[in-house]
PDB file of N, CA and C in Angstrom:
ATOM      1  N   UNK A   1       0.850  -1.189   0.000  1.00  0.00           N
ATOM      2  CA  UNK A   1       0.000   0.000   0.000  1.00  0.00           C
ATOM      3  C   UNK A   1       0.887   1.241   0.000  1.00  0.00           C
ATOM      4  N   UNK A   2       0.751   2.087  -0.926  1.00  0.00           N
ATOM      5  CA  UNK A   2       1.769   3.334  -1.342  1.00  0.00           C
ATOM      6  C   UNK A   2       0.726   4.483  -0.145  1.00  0.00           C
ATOM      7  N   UNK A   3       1.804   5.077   0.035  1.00  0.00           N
ATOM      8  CA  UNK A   3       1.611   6.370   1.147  1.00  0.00           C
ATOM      9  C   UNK A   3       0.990   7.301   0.264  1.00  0.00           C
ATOM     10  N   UNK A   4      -0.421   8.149   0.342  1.00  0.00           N
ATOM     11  CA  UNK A   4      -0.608   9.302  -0.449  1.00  0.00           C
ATOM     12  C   UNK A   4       0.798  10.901  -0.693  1.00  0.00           C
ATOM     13  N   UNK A   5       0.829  11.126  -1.924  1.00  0.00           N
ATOM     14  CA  UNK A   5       1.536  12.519  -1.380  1.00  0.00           C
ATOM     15  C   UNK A   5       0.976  13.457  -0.623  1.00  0.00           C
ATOM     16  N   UNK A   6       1.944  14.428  -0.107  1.00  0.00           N
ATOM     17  CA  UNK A   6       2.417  15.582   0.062  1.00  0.00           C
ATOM     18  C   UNK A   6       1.777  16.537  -0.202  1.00  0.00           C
ATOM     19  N   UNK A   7       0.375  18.282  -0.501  1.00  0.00           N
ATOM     20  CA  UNK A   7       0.432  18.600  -1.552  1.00  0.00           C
ATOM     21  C   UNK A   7       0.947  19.963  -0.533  1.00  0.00           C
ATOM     22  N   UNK A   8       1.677  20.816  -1.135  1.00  0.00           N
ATOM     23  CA  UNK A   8       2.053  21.992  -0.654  1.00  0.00           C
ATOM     24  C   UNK A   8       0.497  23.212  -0.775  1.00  0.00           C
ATOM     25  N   UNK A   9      -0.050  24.052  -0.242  1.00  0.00           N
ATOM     26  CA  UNK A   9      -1.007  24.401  -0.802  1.00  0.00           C
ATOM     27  C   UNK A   9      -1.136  25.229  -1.124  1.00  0.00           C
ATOM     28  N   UNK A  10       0.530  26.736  -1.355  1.00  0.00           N
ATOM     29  CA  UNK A  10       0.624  27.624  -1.741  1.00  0.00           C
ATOM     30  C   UNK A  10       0.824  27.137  -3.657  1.00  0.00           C
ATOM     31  N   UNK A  11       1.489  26.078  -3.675  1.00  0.00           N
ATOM     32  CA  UNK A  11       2.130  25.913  -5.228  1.00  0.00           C
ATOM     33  C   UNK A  11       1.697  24.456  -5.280  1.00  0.00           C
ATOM     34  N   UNK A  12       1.445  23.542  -4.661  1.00  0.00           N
ATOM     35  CA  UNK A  12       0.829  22.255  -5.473  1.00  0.00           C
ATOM     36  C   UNK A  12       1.515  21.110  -5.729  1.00  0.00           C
ATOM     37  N   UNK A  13       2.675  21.490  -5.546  1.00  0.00           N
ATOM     38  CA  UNK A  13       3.881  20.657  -5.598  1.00  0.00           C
ATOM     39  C   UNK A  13       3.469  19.668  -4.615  1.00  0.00           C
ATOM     40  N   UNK A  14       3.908  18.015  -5.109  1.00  0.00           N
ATOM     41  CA  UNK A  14       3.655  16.710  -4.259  1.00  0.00           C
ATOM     42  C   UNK A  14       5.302  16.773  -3.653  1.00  0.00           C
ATOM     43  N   UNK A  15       5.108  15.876  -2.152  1.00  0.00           N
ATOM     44  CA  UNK A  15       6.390  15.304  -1.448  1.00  0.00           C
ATOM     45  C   UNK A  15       5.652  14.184  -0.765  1.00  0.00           C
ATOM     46  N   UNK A  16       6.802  13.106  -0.766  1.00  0.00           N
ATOM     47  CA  UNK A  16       6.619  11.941  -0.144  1.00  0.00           C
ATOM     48  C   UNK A  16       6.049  11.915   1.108  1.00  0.00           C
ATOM     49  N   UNK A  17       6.238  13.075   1.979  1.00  0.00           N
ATOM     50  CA  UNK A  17       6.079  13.104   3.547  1.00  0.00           C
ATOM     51  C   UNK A  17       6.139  14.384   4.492  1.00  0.00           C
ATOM     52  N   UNK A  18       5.472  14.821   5.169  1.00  0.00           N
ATOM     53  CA  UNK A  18       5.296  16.129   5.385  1.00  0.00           C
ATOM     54  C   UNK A  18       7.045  16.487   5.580  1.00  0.00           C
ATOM     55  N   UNK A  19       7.681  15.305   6.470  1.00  0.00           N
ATOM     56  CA  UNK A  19       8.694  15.880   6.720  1.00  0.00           C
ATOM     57  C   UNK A  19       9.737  16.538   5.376  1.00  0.00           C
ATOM     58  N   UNK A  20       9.251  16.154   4.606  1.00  0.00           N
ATOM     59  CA  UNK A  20      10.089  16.614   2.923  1.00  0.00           C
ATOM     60  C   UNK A  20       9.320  17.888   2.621  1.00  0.00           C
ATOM     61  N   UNK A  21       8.174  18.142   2.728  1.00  0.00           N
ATOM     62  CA  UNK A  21       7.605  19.449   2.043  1.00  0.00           C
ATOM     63  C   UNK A  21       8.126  20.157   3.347  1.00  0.00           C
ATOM     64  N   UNK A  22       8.075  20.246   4.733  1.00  0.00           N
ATOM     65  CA  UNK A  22       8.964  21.330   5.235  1.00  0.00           C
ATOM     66  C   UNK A  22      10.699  21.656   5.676  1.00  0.00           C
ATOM     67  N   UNK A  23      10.843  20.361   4.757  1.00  0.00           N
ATOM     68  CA  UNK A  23      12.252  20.956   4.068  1.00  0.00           C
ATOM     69  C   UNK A  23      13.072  20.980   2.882  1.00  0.00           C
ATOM     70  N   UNK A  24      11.676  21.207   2.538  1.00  0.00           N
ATOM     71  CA  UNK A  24      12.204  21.487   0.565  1.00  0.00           C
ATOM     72  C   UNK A  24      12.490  22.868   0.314  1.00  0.00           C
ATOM     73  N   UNK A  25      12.410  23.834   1.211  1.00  0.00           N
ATOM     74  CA  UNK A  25      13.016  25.163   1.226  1.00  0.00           C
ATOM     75  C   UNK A  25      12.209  26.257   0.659  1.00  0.00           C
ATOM     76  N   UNK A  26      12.120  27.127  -0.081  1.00  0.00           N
ATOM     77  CA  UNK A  26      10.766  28.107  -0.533  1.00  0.00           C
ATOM     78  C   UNK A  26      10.647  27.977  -1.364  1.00  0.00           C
ATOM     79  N   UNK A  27       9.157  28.763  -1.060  1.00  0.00           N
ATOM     80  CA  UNK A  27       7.921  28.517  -2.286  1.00  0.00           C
ATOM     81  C   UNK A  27       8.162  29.438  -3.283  1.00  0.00           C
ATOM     82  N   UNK A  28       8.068  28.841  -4.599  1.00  0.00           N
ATOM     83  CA  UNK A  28       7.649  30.148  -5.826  1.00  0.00           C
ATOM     84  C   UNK A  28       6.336  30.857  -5.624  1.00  0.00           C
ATOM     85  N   UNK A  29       5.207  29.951  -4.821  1.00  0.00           N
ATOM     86  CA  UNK A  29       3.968  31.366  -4.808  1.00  0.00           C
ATOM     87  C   UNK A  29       3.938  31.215  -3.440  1.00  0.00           C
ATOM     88  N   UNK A  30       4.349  31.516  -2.768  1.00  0.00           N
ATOM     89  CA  UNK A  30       4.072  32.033  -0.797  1.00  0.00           C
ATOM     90  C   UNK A  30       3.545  33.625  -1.448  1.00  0.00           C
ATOM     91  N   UNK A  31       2.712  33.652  -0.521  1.00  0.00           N
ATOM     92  CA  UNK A  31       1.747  34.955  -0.389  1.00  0.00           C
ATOM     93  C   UNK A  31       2.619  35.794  -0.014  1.00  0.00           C
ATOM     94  N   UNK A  32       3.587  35.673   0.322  1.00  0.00           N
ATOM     95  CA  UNK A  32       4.362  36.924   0.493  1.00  0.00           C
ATOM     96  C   UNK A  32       5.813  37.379  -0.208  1.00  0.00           C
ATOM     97  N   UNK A  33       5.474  36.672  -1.389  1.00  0.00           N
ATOM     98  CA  UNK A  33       6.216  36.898  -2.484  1.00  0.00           C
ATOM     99  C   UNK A  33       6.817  35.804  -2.488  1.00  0.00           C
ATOM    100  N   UNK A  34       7.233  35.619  -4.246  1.00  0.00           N
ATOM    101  CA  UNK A  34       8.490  34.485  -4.464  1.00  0.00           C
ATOM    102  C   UNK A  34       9.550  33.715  -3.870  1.00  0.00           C
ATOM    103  N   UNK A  35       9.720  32.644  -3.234  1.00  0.00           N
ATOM    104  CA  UNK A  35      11.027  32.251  -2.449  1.00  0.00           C
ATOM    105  C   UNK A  35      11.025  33.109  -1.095  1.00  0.00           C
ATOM    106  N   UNK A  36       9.992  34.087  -0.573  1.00  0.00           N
ATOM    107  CA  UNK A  36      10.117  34.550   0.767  1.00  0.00           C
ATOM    108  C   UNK A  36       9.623  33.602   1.722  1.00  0.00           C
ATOM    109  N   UNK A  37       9.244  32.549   1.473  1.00  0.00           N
ATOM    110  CA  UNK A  37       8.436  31.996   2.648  1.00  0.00           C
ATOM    111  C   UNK A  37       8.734  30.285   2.349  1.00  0.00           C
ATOM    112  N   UNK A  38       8.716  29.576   3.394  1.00  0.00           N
ATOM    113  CA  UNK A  38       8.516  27.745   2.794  1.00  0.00           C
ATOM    114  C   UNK A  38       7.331  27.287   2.298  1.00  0.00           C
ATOM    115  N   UNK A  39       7.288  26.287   2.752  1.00  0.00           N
ATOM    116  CA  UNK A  39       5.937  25.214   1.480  1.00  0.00           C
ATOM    117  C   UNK A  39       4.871  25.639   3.125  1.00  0.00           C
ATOM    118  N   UNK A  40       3.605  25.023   2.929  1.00  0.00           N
ATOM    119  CA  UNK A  40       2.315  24.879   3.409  1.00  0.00           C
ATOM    120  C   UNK A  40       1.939  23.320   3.007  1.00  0.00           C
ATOM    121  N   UNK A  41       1.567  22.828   4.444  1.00  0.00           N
ATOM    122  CA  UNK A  41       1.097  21.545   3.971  1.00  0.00           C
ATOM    123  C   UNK A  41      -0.512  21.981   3.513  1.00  0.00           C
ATOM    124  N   UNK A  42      -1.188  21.531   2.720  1.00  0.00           N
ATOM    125  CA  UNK A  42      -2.143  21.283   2.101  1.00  0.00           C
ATOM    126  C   UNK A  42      -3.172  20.280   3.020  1.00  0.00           C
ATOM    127  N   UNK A  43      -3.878  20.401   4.252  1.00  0.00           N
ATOM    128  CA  UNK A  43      -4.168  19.513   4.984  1.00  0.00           C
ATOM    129  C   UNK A  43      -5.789  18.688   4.749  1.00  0.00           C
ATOM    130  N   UNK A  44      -6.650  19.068   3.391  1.00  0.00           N
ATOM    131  CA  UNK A  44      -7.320  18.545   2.867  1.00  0.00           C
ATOM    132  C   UNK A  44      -7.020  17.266   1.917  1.00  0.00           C
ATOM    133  N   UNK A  45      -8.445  16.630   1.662  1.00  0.00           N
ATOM    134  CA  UNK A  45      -8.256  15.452   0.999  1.00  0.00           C
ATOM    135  C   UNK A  45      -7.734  15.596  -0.645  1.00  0.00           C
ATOM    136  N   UNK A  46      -7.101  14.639  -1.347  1.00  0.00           N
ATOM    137  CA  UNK A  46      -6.905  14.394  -2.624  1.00  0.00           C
ATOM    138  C   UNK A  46      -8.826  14.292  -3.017  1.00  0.00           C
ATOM    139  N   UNK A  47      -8.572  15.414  -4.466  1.00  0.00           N
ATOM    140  CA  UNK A  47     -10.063  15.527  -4.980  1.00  0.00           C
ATOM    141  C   UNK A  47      -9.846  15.835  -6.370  1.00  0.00           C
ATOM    142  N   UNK A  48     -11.072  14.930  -7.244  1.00  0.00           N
ATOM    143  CA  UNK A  48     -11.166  15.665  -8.904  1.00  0.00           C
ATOM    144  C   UNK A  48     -10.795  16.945  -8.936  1.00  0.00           C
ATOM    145  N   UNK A  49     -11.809  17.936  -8.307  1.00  0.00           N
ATOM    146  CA  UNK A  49     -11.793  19.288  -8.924  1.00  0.00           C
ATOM    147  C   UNK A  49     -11.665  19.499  -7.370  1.00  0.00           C
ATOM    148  N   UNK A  50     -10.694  20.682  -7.264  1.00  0.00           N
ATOM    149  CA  UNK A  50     -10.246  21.547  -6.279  1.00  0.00           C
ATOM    150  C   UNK A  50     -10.975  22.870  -6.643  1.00  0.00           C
ATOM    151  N   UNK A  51     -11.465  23.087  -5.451  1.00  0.00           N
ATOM    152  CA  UNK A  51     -12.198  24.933  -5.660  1.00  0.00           C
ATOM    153  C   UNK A  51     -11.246  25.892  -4.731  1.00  0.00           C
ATOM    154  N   UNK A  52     -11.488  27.327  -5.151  1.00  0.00           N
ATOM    155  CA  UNK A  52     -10.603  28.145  -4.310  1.00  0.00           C
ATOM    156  C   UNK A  52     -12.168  28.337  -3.363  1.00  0.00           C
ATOM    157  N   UNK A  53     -11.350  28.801  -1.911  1.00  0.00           N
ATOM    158  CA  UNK A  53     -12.070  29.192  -1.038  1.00  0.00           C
ATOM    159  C   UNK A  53     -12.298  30.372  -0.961  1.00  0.00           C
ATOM    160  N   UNK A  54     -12.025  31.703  -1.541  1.00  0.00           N
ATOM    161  CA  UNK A  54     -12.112  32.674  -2.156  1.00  0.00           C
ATOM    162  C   UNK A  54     -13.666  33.366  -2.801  1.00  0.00           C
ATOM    163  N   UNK A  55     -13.182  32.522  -3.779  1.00  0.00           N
ATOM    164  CA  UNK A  55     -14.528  32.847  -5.412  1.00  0.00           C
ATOM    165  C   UNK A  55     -14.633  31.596  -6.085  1.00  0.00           C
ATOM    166  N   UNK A  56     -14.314  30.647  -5.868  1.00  0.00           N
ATOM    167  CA  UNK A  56     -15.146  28.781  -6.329  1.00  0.00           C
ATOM    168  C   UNK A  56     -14.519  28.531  -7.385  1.00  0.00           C
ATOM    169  N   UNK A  57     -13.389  29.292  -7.597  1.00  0.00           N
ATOM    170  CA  UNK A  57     -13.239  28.690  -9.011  1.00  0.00           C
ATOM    171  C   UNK A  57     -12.638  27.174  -9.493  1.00  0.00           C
ATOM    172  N   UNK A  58     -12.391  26.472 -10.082  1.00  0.00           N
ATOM    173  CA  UNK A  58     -12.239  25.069 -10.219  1.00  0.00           C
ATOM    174  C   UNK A  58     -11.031  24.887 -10.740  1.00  0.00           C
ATOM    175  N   UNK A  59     -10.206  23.689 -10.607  1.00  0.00           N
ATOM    176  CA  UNK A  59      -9.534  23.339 -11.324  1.00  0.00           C
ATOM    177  C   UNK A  59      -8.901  21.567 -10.814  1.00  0.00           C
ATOM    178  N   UNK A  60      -8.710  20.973 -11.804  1.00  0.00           N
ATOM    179  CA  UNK A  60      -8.159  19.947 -11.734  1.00  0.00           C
ATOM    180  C   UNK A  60      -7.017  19.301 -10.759  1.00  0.00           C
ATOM    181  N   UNK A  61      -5.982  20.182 -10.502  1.00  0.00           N
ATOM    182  CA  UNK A  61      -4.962  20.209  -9.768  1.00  0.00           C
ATOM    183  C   UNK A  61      -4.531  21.569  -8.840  1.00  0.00           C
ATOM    184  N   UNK A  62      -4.214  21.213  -7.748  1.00  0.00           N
ATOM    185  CA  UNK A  62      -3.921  22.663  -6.816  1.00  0.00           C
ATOM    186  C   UNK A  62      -2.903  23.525  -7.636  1.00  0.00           C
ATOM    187  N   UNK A  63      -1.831  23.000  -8.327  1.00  0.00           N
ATOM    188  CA  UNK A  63      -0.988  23.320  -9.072  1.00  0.00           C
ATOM    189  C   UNK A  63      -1.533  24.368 -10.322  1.00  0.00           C
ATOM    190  N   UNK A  64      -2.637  23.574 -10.904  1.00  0.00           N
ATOM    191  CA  UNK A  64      -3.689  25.257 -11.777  1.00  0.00           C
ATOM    192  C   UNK A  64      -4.426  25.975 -10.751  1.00  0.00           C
ATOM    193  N   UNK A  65      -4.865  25.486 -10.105  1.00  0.00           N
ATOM    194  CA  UNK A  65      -5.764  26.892  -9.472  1.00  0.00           C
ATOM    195  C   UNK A  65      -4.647  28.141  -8.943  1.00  0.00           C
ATOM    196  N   UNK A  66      -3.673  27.376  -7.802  1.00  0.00           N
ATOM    197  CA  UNK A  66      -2.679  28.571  -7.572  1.00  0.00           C
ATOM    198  C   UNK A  66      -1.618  29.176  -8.585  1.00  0.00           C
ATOM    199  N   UNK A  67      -1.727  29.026  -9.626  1.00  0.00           N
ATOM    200  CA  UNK A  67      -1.035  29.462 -10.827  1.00  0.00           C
ATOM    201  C   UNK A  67      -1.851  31.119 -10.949  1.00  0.00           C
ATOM    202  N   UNK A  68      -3.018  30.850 -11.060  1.00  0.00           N
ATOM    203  CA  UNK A  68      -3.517  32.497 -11.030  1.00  0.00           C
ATOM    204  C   UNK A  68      -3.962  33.390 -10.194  1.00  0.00           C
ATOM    205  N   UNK A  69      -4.152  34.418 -10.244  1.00  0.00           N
ATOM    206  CA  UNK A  69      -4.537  35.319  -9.176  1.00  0.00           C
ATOM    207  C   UNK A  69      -6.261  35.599  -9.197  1.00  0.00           C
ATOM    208  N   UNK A  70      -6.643  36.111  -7.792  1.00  0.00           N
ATOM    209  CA  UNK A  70      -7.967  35.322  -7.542  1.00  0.00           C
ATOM    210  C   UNK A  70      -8.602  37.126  -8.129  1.00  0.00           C
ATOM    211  N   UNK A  71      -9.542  37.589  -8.078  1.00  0.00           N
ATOM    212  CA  UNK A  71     -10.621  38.871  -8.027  1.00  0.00           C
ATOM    213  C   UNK A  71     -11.312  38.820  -6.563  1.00  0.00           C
ATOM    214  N   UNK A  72     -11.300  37.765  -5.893  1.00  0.00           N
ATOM    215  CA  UNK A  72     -11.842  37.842  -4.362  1.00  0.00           C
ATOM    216  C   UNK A  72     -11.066  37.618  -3.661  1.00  0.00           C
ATOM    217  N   UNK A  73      -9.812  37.627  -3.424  1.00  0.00           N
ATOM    218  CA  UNK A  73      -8.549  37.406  -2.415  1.00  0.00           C
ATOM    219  C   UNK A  73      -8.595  38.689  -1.868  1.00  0.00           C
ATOM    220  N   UNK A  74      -8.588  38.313  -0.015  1.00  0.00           N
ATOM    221  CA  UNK A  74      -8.509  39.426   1.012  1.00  0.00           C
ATOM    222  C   UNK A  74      -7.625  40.445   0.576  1.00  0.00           C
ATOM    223  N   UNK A  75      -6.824  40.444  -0.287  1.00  0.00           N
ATOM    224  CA  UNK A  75      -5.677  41.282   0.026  1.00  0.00           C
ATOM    225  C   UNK A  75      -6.492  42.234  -1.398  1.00  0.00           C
ATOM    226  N   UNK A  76      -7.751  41.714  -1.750  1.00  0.00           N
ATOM    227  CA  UNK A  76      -7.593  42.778  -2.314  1.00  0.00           C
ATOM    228  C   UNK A  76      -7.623  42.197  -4.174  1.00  0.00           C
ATOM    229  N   UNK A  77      -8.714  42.692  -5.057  1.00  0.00           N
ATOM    230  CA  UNK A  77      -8.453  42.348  -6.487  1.00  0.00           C
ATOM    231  C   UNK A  77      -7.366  42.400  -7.201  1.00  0.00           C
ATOM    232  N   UNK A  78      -7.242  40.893  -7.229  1.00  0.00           N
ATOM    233  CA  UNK A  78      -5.878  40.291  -8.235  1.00  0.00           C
ATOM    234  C   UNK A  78      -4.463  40.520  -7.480  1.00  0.00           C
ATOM    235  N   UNK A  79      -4.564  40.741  -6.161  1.00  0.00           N
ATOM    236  CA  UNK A  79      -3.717  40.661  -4.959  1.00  0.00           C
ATOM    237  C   UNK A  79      -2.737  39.494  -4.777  1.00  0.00           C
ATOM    238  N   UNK A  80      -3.672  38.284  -4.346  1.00  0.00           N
ATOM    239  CA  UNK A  80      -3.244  37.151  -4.147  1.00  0.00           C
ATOM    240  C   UNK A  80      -4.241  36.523  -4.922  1.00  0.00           C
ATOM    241  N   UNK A  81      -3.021  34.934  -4.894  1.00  0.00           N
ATOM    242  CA  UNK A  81      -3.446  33.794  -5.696  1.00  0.00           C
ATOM    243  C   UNK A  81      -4.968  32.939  -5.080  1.00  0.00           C
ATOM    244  N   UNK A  82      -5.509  32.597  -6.559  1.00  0.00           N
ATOM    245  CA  UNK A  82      -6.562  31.029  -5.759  1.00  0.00           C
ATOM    246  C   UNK A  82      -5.906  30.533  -4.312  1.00  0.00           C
ATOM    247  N   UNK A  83      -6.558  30.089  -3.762  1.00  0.00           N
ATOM    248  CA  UNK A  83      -6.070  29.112  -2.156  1.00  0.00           C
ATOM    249  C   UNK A  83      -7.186  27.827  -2.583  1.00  0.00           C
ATOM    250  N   UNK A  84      -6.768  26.662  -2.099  1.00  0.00           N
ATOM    251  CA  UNK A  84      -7.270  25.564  -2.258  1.00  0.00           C
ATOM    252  C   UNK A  84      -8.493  25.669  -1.084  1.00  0.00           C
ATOM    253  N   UNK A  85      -9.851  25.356  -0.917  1.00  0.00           N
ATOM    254  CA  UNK A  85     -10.674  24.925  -0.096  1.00  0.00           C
ATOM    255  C   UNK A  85     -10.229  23.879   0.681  1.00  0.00           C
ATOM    256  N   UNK A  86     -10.383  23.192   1.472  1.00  0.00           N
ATOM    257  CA  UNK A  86     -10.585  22.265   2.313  1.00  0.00           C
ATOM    258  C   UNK A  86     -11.618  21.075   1.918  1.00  0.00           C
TER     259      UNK A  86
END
């Protein structure tokens, strides 16, 4: 029986084990800019379609949704990225 991955939930990126996603070193999308911050474990289930918790939008993999920037993110229109729901 294989261990589920890893998913980081700023960028989407899989790791074998939490202990690897918090030391795989920084994120390309941390909310507080590029490489300023480490990974986020992702503490929801593996799902078809991932929605942002934001504005609903959908996508296949956490990896597309946080690729773009949201129109309902707190910080403000086109501020910050999709965030994965729970």
């Amino acid at each position: 029986m294989s261990i589920p991955p890893c998913y980081c939930a700023y960028c989407g990126r899989p790791f074998k084990s939490v202990s690897e996603l918090t030391r795989a070193g920084l994120c390309a999308r941390h909310p507080d800019g590029p490489v300023r911050g480490g990974h986020k474990l992702y503490e929801g289930s593996e799902k078809s379609v991932y929605l942002c918790k934001y504005c609903g939008a959908e996508a296949r993999t956490i990896d597309r949704l946080t690729a773009s920037f949201c129109v309902h993110h707190p910080k403000g229109h086109n501020r910050g990225r999709h965030a994965p729901a729970l």
